[in-house]
Protein backbone atom coordinates (compact mmCIF):
# COMPACT_ATOMS: atom_id res chain seq x y z
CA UNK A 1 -39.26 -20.09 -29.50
CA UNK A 2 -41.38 -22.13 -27.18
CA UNK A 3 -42.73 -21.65 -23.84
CA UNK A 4 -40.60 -24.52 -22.58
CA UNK A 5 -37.07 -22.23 -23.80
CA UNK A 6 -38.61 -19.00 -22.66
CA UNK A 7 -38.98 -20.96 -19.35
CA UNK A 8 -35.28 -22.04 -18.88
CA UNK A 9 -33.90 -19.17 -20.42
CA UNK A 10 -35.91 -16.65 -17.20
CA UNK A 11 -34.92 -19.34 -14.78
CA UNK A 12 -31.55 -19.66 -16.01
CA UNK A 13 -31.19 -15.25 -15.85
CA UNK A 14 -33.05 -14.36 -13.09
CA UNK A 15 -30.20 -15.55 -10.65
CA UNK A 16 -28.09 -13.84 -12.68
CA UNK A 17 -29.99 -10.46 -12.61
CA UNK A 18 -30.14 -10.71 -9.05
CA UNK A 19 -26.34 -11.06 -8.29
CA UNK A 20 -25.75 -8.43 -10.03
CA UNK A 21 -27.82 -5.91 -8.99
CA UNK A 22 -26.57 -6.70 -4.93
CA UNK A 23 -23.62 -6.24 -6.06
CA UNK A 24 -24.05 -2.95 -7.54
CA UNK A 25 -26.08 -1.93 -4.31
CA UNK A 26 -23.05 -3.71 -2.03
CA UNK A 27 -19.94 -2.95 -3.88
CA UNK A 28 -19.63 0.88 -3.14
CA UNK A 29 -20.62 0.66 0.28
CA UNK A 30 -17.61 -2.21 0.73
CA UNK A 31 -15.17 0.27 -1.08
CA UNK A 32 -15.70 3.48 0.95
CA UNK A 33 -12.27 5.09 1.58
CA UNK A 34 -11.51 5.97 5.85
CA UNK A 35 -10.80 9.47 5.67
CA UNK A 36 -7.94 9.94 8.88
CA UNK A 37 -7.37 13.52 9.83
CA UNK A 38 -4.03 14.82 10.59
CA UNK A 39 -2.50 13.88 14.52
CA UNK A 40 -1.91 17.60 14.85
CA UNK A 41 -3.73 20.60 13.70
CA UNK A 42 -0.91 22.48 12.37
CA UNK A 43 -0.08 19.63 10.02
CA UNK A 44 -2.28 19.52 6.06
CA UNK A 45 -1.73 17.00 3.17
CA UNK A 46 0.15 18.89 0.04
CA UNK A 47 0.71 17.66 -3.37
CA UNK A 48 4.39 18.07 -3.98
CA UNK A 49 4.55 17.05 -7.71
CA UNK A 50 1.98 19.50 -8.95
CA UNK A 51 2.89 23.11 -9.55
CA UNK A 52 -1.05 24.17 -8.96
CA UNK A 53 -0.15 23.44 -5.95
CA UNK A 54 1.93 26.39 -5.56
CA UNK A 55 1.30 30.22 -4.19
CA UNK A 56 0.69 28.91 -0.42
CA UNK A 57 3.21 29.12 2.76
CA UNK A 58 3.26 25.59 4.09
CA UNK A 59 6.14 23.41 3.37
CA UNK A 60 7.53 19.80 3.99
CA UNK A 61 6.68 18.74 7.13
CA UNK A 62 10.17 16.84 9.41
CA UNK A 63 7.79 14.17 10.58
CA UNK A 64 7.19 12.88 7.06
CA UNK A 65 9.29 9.94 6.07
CA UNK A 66 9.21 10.56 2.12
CA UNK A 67 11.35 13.32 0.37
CA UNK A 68 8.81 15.57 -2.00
CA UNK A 69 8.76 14.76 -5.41
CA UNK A 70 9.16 18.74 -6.95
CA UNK A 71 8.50 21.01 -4.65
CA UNK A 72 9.22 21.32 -0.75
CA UNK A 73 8.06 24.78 -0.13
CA UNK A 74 5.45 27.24 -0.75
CA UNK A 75 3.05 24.63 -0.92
CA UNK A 76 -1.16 24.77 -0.39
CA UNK A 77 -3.12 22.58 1.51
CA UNK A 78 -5.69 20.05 0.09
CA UNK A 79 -8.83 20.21 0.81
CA UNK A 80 -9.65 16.36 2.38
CA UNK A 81 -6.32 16.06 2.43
CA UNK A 82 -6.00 11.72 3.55
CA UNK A 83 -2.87 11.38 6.02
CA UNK A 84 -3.11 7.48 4.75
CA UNK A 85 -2.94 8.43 1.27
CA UNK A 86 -0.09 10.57 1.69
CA UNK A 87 2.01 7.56 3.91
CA UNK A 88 1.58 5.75 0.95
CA UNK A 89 1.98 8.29 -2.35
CA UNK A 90 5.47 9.92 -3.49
CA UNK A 91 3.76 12.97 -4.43
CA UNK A 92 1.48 13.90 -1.04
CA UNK A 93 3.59 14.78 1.95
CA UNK A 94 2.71 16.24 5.29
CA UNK A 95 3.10 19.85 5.33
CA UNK A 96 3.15 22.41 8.26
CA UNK A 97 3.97 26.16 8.57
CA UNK A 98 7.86 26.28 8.13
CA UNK A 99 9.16 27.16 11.76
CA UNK A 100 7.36 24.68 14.30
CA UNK A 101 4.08 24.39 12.95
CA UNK A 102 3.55 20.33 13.08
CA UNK A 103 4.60 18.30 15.19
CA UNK A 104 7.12 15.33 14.99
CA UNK A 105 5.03 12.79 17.54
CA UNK A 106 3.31 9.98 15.82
């Protein structure tokens, strides 16, 4: 190999090299989820397909627009529980105490 191919072979990968690395330094920071907390305090994020999600006293909250996939009752929060994940997945629902503990307004 020659000095002349080592030459165009750096300049031809250093560009390279540098792309990628910004865009493993940029990448995560542009993929950060937004975390939303519930609109009332009385109202958590449950899993609803999961039976290890079981052995608590919330249930299916009235305000949420999706029937529960398994389970509708007896149901533990989750902890960092995303409102906007559970809008958008069949098996998270809003859950409240059973008896007026969420709240309908959003």
């Amino acid at each position: 190999m020659t000095i002349g191919n080592i030459l165009r072979i750096t300049k031809a990968g250093v560009p390279l090299a540098l792309l990628l690395t910004l865009a493993l330094v940029l990448l995560p920071l542009g993929a950060e989820a937004q975390q939303t907390a519930p609109p009332d305090s009385g109202v958590s994020v449950c899993n609803t397909a999961s039976p290890h999600s079981q052995g608590g006293d919330l249930a299916v909250d009235s305000a949420d627009p999706q029937a529960p996939v398994r389970f509708d009752a007896g149901l533990r929060p989750m902890g960092n529980g995303n409102v906007n994940a559970a809008m958008h997945s069949p098996a998270l629902s809003l859950c409240s105490v059973p008896g007026g503990g969420g709240s309908a307004n959003y």
